[in-house]
C-alpha atoms as a PDB file:
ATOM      1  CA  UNK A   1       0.000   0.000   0.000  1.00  0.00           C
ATOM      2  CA  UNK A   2       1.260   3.464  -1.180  1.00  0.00           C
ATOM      3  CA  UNK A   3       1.793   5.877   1.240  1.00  0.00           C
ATOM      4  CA  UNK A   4      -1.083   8.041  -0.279  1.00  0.00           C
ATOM      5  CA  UNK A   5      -3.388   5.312  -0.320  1.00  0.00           C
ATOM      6  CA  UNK A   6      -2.756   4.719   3.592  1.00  0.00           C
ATOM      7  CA  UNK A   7      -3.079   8.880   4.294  1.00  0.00           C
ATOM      8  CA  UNK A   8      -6.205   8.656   2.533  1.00  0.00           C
ATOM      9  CA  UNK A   9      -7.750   5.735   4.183  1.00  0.00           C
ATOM     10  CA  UNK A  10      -7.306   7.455   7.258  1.00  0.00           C
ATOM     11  CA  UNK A  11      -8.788  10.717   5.874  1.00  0.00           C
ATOM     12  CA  UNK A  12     -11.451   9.007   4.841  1.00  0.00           C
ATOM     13  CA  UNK A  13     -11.821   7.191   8.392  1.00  0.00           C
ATOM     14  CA  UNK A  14     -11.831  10.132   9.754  1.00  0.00           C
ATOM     15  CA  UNK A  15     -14.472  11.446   7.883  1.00  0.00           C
ATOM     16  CA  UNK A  16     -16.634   8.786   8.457  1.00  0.00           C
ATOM     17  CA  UNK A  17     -16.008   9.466  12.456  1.00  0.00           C
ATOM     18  CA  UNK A  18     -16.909  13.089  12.242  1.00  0.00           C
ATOM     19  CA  UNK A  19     -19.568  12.686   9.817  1.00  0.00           C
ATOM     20  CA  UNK A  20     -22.131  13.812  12.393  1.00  0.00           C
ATOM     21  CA  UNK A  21     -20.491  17.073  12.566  1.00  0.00           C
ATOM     22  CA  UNK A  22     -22.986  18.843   9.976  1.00  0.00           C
ATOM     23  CA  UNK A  23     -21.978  21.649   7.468  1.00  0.00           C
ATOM     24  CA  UNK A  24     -24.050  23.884   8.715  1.00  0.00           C
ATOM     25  CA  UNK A  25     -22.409  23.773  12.091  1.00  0.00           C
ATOM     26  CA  UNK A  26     -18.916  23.938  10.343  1.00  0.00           C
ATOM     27  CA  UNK A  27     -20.492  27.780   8.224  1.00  0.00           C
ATOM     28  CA  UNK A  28     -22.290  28.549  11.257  1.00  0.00           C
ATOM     29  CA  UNK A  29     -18.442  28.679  13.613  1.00  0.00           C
ATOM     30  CA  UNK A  30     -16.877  30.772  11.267  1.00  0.00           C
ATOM     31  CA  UNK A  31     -19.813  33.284  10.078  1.00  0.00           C
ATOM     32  CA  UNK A  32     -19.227  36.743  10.655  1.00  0.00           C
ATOM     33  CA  UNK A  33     -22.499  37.776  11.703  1.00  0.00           C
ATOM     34  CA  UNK A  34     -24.527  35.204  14.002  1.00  0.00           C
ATOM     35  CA  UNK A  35     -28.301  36.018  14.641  1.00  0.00           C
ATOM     36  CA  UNK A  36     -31.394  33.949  16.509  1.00  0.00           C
ATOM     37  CA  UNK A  37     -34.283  34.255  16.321  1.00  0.00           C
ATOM     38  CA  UNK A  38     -36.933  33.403  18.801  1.00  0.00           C
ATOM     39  CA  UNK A  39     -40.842  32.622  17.805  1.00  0.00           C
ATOM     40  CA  UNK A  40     -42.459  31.947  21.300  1.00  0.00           C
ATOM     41  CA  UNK A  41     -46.106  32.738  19.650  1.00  0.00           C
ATOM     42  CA  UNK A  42     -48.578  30.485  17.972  1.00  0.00           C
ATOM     43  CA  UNK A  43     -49.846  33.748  15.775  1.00  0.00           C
ATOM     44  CA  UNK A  44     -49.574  32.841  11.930  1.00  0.00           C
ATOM     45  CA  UNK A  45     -48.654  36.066  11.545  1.00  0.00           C
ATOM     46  CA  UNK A  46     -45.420  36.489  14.170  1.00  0.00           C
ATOM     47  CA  UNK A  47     -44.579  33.177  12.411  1.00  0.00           C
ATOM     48  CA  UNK A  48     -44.807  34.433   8.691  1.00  0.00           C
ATOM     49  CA  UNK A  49     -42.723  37.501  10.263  1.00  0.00           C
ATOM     50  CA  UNK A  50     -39.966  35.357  11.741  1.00  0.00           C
ATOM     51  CA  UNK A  51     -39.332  33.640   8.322  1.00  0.00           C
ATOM     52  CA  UNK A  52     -39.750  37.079   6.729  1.00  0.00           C
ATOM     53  CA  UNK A  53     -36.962  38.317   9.039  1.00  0.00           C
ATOM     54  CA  UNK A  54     -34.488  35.216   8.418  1.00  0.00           C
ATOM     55  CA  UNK A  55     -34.518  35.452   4.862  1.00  0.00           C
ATOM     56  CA  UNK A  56     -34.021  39.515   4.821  1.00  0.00           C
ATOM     57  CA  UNK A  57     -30.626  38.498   7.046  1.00  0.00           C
ATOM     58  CA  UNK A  58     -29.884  35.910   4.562  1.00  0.00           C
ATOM     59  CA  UNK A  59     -30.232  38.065   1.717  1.00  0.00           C
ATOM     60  CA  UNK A  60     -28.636  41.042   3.060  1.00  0.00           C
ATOM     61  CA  UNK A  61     -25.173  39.558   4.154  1.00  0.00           C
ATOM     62  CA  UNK A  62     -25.527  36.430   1.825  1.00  0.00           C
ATOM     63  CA  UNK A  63     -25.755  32.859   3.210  1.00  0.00           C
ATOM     64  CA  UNK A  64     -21.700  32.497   3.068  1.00  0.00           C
ATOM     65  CA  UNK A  65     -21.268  35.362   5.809  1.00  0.00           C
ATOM     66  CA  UNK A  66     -23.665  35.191   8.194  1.00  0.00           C
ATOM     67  CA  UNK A  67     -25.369  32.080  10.313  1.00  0.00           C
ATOM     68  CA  UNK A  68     -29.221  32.279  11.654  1.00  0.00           C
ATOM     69  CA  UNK A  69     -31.189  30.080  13.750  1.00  0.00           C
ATOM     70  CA  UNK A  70     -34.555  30.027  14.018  1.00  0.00           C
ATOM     71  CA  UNK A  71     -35.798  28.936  17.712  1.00  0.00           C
ATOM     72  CA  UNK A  72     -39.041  27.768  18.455  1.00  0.00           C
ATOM     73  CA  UNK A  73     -40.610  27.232  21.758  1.00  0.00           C
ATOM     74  CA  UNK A  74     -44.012  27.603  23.720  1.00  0.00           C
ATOM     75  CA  UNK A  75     -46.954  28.070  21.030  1.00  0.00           C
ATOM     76  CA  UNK A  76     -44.361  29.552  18.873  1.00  0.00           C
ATOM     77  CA  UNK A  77     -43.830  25.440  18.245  1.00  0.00           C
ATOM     78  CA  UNK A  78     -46.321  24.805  16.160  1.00  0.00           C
ATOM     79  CA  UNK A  79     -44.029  27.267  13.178  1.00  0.00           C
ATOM     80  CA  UNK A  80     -42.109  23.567  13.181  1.00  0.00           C
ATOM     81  CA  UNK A  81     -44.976  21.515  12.950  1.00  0.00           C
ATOM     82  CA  UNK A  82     -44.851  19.514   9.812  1.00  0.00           C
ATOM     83  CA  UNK A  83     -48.523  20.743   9.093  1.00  0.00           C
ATOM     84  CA  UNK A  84     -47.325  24.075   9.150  1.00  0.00           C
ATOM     85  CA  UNK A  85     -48.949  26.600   6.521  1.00  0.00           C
ATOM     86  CA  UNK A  86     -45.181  27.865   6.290  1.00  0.00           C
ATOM     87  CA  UNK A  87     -43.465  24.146   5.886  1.00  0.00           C
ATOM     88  CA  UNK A  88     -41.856  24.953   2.465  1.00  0.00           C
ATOM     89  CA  UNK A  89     -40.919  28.059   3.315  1.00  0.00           C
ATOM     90  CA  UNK A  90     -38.559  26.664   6.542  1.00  0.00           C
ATOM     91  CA  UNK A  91     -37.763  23.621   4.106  1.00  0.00           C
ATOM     92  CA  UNK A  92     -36.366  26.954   1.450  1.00  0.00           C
ATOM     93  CA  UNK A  93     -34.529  28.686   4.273  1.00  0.00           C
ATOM     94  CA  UNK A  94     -33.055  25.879   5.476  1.00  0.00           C
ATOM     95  CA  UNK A  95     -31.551  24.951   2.337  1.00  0.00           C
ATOM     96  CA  UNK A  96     -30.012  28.363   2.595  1.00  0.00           C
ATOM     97  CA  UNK A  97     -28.256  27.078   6.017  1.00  0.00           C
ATOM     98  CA  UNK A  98     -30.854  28.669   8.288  1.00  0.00           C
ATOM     99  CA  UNK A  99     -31.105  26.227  10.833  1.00  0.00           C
ATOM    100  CA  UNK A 100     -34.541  25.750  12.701  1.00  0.00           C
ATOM    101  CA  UNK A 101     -34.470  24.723  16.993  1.00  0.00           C
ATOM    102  CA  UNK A 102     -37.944  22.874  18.609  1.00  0.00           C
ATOM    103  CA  UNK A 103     -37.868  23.110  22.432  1.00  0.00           C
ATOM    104  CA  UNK A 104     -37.598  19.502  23.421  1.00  0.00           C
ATOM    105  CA  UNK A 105     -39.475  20.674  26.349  1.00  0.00           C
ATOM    106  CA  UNK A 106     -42.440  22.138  24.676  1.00  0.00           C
ATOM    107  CA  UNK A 107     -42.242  18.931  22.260  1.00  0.00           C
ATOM    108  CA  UNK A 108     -42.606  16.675  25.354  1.00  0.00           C
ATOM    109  CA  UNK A 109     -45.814  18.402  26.867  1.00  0.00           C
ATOM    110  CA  UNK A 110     -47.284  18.945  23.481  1.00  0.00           C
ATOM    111  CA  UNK A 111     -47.071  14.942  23.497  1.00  0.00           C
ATOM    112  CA  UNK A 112     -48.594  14.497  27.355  1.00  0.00           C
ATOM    113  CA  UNK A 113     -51.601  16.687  25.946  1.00  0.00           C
ATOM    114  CA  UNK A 114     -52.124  14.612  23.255  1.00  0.00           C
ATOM    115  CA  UNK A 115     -52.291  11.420  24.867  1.00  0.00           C
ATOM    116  CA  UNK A 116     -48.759  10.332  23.942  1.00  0.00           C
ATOM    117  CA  UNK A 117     -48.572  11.097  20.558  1.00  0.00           C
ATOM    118  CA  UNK A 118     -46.586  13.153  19.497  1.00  0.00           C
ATOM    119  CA  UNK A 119     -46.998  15.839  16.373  1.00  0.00           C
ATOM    120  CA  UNK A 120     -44.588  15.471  13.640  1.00  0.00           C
ATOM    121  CA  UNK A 121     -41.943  18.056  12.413  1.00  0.00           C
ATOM    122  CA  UNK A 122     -40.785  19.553   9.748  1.00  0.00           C
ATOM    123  CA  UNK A 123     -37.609  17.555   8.204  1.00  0.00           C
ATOM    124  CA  UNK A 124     -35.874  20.471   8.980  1.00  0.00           C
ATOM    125  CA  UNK A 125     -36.258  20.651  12.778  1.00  0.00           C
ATOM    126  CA  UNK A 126     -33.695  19.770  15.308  1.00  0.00           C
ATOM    127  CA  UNK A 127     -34.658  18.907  18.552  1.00  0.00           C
ATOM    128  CA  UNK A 128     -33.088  20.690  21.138  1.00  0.00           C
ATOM    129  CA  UNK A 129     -33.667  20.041  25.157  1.00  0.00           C
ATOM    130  CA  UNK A 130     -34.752  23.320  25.968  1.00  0.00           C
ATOM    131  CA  UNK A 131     -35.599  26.644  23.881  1.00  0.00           C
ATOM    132  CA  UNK A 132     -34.690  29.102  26.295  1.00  0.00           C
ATOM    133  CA  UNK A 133     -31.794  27.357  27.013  1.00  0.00           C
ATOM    134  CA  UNK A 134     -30.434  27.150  23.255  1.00  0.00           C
ATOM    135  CA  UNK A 135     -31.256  30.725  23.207  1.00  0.00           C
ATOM    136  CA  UNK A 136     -28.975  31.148  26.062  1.00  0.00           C
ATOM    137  CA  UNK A 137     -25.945  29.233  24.476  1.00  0.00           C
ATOM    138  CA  UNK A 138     -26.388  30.801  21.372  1.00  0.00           C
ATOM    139  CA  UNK A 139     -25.773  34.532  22.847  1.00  0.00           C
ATOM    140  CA  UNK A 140     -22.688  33.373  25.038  1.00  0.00           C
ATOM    141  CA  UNK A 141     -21.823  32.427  21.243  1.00  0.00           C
ATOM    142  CA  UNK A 142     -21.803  35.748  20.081  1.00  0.00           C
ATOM    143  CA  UNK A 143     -25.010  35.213  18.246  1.00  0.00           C
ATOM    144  CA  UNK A 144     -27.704  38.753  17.833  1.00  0.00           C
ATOM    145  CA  UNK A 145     -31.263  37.895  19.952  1.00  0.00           C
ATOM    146  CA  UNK A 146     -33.754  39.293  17.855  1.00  0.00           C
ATOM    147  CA  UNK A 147     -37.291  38.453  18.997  1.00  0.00           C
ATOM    148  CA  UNK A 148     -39.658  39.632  16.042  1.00  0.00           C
END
């Protein structure tokens, strides 16, 4: 075996052990401009504006510069709902590396009202334990708390 064949098999091992490590965490460490965004309200129309407000920062600094997460807790959870009016519109932003947070929380009561079962959400959605709390770690970060 060559020794380029052996550097590469451990590239490539090493690639397959980090492979959880997502790209959008990789843009979102070294983006120059760092904004969340908090939707704590079930009103379609706080929703529409939180998605409105994402893709303005998107546009404005260009996905390359600047990272945005969309956090949703409280009634603001049902914006992640797969049944969501506004579903393709997260699934859009998200392919522009907005990332979307559901309160893992709010997700876990939602489920105790419904008689264990829990709703489904959008492909895009990453569970996080807490809302507030991802908030939190997000502004130690550096990140820009807007709350539209």
């Amino acid at each position: 075996m060559t020794q380029f064949a052996k550097k590469l098999g451990i590239y490539l091992a090493g690639l397959a052990l980090f492979g959880a490590f997502s790209v959008a965490q990789a843009t979102s460490e070294f983006a120059e401009i760092k904004y969340v965004l908090q939707i704590s309200d079930n009103d379609p129309s706080k929703q529409t504006l939180v998605l409105n407000v994402a893709n303005n920062i998107v546009k404005h600094y260009g996905p390359d510069r600047v990272a945005v997460e969309v956090v949703a807790f409280g009634p603001g959870l049902r914006l992640m709902f797969a049944s969501n009016d506004n579903a393709s519109r997260i699934d859009g932003l998200s392919a522009n590396g907005v990332e979307f947070a559901a309160c893992g929380n709010t997700l876990k009561r939602v489920t105790q009202l419904r008689d264990g079962e829990a709703p489904q959400l959008n492909a895009s959605a990453n569970v996080v334990p807490a809302g507030v709390v991802r908030i939190g770690e997000l502004t130690q970060q550096g990140y820009i708390l807007v709350k539209p």
